[in-house]
N, C-alpha and C. Protein backbone atom coordinates (compact mmCIF):
# COMPACT_ATOMS: atom_id res chain seq x y z
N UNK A 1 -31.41 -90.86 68.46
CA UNK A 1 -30.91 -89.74 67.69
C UNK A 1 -29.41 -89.61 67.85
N UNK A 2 -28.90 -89.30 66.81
CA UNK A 2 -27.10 -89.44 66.91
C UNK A 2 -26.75 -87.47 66.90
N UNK A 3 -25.56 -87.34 67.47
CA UNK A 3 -25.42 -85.76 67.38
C UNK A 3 -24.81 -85.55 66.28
N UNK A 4 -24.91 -84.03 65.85
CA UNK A 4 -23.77 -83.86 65.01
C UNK A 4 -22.27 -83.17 65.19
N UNK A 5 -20.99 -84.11 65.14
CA UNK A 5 -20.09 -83.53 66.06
C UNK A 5 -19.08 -82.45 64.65
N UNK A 6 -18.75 -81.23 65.56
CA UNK A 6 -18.29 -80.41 64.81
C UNK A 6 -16.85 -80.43 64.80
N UNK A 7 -15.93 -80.30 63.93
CA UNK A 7 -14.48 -80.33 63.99
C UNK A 7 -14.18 -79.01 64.34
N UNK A 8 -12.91 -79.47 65.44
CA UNK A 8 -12.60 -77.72 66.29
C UNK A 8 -11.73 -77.17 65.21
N UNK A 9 -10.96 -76.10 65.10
CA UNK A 9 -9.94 -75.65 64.72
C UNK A 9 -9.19 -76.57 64.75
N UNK A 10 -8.35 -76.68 65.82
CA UNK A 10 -7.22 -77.53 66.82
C UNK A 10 -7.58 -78.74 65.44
N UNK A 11 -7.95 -79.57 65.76
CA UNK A 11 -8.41 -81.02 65.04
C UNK A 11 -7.98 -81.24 63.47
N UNK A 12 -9.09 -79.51 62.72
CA UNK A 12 -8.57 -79.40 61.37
C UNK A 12 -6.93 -79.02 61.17
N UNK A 13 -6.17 -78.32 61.68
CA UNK A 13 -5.34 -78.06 61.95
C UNK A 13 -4.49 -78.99 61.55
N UNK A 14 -4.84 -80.27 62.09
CA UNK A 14 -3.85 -81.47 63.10
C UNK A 14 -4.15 -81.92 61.32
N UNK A 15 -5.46 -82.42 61.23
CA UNK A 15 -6.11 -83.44 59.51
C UNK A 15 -4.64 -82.53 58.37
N UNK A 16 -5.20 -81.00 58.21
CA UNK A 16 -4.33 -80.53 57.70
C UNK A 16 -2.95 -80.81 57.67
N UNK A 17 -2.84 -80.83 58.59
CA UNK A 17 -1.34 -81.03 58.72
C UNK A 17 -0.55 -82.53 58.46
N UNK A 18 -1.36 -83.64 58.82
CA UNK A 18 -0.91 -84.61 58.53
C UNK A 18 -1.26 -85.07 56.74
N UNK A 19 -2.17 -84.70 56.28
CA UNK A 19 -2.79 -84.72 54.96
C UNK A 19 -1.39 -84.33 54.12
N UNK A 20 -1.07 -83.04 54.41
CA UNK A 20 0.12 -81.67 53.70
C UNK A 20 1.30 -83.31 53.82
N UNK A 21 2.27 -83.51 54.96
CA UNK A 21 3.31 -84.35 55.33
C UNK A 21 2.91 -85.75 54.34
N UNK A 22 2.12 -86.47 54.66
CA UNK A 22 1.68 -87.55 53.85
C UNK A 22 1.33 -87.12 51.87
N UNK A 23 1.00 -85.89 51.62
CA UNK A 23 1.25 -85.62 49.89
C UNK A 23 2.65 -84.92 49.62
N UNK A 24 3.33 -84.86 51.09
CA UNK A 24 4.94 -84.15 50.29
C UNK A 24 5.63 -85.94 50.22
N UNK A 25 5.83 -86.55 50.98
CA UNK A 25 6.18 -87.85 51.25
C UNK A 25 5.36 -88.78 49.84
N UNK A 26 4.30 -88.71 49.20
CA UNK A 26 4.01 -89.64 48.25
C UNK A 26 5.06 -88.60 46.52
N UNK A 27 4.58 -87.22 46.81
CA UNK A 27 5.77 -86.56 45.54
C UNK A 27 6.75 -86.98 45.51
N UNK A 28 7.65 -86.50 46.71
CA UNK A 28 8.67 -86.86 46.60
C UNK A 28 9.71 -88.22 46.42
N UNK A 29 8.51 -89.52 47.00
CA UNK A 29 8.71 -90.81 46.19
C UNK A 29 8.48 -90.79 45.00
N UNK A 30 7.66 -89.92 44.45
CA UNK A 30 7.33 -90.44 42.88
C UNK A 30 8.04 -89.37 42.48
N UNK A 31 9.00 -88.58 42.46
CA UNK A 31 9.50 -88.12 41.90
C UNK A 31 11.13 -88.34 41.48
N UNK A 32 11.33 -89.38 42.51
CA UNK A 32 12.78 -90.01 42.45
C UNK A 32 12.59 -91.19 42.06
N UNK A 33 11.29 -91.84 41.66
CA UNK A 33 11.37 -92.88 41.03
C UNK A 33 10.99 -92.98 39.43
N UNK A 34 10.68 -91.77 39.23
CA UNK A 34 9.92 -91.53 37.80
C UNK A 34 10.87 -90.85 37.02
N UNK A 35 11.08 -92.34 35.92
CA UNK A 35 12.39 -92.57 34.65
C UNK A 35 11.57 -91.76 33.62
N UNK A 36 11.94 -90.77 33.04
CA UNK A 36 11.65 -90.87 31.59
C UNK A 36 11.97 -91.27 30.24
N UNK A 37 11.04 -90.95 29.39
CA UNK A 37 11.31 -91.89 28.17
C UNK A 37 12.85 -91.52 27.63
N UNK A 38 13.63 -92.45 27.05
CA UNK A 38 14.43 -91.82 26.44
C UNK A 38 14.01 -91.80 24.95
N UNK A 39 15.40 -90.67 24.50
CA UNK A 39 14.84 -90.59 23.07
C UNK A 39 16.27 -90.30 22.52
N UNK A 40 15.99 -90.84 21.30
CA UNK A 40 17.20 -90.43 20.31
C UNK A 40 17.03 -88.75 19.93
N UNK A 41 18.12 -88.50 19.80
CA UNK A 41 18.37 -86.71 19.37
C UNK A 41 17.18 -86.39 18.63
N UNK A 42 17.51 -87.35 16.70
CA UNK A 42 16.52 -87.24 15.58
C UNK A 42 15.08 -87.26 16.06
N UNK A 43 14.62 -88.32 17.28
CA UNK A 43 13.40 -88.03 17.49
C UNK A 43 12.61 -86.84 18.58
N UNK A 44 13.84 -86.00 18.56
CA UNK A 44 13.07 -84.88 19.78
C UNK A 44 12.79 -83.54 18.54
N UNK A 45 11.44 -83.61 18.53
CA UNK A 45 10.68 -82.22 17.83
C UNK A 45 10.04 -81.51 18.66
N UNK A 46 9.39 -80.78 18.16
CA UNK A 46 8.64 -79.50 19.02
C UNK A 46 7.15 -80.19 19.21
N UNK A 47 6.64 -81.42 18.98
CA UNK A 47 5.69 -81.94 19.39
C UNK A 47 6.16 -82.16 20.98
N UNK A 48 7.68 -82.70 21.41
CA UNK A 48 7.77 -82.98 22.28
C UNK A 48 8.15 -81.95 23.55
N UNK A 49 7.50 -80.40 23.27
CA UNK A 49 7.79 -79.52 24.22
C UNK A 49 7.13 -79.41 25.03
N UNK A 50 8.11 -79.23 26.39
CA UNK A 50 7.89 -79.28 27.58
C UNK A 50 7.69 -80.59 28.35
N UNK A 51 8.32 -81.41 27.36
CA UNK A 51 8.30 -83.00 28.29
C UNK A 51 9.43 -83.53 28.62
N UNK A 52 9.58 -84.41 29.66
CA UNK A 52 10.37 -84.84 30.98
C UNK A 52 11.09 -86.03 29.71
N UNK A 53 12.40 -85.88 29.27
CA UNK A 53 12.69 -87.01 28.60
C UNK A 53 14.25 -87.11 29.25
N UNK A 54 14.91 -88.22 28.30
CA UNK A 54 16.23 -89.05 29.11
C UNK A 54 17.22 -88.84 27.51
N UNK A 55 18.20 -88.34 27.13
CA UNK A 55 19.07 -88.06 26.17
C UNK A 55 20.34 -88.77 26.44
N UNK A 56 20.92 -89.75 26.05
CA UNK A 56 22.59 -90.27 26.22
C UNK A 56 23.42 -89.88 25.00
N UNK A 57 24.43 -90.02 25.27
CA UNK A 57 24.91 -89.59 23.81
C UNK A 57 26.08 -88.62 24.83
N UNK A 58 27.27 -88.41 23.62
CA UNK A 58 28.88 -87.76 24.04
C UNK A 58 28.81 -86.38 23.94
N UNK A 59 29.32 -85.93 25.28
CA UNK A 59 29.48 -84.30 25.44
C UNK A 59 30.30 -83.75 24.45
N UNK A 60 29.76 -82.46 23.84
CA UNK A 60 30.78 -81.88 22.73
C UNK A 60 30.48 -80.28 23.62
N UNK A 61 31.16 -79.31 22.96
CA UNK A 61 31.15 -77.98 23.15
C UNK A 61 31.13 -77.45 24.60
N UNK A 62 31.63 -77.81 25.76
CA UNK A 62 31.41 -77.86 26.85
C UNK A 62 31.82 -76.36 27.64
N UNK A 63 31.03 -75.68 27.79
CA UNK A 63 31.43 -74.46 28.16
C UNK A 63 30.75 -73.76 29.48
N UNK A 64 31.06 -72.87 30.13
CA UNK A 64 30.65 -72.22 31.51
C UNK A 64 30.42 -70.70 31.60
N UNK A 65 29.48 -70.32 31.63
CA UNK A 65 29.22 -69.19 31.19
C UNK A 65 28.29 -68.37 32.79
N UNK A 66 29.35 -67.97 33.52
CA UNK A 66 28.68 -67.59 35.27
C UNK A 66 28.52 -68.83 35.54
N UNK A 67 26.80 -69.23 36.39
CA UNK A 67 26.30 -69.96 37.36
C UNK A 67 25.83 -71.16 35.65
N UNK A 68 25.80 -70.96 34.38
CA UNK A 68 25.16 -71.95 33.89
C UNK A 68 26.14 -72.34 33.10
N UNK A 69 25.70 -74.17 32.67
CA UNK A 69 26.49 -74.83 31.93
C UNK A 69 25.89 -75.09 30.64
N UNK A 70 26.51 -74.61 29.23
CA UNK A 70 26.10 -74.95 28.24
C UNK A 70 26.83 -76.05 27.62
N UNK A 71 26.07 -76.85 26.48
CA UNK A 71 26.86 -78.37 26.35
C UNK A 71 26.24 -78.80 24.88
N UNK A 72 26.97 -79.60 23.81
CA UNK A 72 26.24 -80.44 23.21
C UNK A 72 26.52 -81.72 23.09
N UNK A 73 24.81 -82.55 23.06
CA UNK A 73 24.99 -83.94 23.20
C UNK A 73 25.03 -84.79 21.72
N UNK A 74 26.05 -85.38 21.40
CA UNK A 74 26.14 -86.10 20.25
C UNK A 74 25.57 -87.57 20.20
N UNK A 75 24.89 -87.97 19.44
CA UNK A 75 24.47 -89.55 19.27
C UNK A 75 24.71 -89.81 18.21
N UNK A 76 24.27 -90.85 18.05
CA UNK A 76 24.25 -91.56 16.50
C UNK A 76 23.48 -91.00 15.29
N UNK A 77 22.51 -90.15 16.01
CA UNK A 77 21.78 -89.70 14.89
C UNK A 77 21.91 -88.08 14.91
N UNK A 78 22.38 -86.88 15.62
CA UNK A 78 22.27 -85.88 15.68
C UNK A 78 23.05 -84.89 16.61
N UNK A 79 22.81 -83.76 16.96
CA UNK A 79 23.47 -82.91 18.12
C UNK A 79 22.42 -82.11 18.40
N UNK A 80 22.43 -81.82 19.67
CA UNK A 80 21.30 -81.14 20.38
C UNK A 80 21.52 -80.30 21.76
N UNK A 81 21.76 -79.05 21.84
CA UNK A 81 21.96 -78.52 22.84
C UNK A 81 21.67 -78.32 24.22
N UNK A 82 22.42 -78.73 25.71
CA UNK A 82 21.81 -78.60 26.42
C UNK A 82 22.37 -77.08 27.15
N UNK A 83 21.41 -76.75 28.51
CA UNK A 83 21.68 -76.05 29.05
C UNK A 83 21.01 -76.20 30.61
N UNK A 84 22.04 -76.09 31.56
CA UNK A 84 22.05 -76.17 33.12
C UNK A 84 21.78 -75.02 33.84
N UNK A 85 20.84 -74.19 34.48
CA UNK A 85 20.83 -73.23 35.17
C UNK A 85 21.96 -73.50 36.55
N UNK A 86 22.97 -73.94 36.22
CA UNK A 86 23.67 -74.14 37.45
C UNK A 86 25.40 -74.79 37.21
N UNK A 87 26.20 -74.22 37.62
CA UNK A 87 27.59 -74.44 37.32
C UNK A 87 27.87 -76.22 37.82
N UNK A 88 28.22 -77.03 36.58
CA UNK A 88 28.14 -78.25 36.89
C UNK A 88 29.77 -78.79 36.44
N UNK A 89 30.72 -79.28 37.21
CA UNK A 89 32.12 -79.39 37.12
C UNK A 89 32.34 -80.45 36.90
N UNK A 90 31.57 -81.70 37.27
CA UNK A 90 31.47 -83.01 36.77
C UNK A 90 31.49 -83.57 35.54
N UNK A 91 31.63 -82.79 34.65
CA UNK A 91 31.21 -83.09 33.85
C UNK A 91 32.66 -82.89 32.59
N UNK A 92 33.00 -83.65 31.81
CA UNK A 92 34.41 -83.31 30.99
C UNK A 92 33.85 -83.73 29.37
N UNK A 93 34.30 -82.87 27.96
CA UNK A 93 34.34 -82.96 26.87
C UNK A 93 34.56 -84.45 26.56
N UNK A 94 33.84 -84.91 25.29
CA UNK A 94 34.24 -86.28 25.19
C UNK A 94 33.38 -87.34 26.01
N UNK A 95 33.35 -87.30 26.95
CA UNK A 95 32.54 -88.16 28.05
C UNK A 95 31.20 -88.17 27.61
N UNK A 96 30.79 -89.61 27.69
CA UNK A 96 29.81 -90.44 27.86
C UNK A 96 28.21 -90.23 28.93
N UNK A 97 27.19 -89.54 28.54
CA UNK A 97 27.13 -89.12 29.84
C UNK A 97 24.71 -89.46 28.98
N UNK A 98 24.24 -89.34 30.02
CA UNK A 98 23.04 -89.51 30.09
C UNK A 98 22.25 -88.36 30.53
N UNK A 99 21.55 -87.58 30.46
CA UNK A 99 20.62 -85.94 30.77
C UNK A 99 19.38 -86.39 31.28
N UNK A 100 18.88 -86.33 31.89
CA UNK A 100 17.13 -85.95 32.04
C UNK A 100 16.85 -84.27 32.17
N UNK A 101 16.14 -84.30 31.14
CA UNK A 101 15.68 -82.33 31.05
C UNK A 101 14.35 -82.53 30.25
N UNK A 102 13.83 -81.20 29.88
CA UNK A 102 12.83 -80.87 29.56
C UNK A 102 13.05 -80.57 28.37
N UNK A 103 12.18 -80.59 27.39
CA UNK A 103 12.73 -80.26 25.78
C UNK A 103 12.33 -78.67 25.79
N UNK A 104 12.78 -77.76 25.73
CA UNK A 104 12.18 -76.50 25.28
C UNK A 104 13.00 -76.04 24.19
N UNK A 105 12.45 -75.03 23.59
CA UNK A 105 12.71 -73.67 22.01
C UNK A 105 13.11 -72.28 22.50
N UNK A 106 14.27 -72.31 22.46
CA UNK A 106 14.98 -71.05 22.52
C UNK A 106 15.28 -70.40 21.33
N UNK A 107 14.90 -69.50 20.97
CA UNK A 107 15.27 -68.31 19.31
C UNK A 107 15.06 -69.40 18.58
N UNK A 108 13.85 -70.52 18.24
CA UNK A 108 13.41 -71.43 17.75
C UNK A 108 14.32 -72.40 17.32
N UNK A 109 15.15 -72.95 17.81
CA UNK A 109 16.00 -73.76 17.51
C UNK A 109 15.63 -74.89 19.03
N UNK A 110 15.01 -75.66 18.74
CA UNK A 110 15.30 -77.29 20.16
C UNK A 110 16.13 -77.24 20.97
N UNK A 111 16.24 -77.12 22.59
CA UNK A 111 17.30 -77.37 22.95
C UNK A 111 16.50 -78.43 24.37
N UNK A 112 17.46 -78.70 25.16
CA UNK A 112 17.21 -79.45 26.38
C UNK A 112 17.27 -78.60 27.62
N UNK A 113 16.49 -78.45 28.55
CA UNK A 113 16.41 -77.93 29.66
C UNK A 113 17.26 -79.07 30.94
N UNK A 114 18.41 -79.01 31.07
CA UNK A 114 18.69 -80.36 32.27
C UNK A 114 18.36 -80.46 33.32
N UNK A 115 18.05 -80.90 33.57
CA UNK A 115 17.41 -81.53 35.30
C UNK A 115 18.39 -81.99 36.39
N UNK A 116 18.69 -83.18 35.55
CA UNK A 116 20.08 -83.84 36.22
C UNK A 116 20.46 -84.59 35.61
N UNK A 117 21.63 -85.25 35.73
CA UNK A 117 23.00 -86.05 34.84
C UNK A 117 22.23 -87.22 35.64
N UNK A 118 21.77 -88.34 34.58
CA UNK A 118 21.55 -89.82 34.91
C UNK A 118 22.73 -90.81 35.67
């Protein structure tokens, strides 16, 4: 006959705890390695809201308004507004520059949510 052995507190505790460290450590690799799609301006619609995409294209309208940065990105095919919850200085009119953000609809007009400068 085999027993049945019970897990103490202490033990779950320990499982817990190493389980938690080992799923922040696999996010946070996949989160610095995960490119999104890019897309041309013309092809970002409101099918594509709330998704993780990649925008290149030349800074126009570059302005600072408190802690956020508003911006528009020019390409070959369009202009499309971004916006930074966060005062970003790197960044100059004219310049060449790459976005990863989120597509969202503000007062129904498309804009880009930024994430970070590629």
């Amino acid at each position: 006959m085999t027993k049945n052995k019970t897990i103490t507190s202490r033990e779950l505790k320990k499982i817990s705890l190493m389980v938690s460290i080992i799923g922040m450590v696999i996010l946070s690799y996949s989160a610095d390695t995960y490119y999104p799609e890019q897309k041309n301006i013309n092809d970002i619609d409101e099918s594509l809201q709330g998704q993780y995409i990649l925008i290149c294209g030349i800074v126009k309208d570059l302005r600072q308004a408190g802690s956020n940065t508003f911006m528009q990105i020019k390409d070959r095919d369009g202009t499309i507004d971004i916006v930074f919850f966060e005062k970003i200085d790197s960044i100059k009119d004219n310049s060449n520059i790459c976005i990863k953000g989120i597509v969202g609809i503000y007062k129904g007009k498309i804009e880009i949510l930024g994430k970070s400068i590629a």
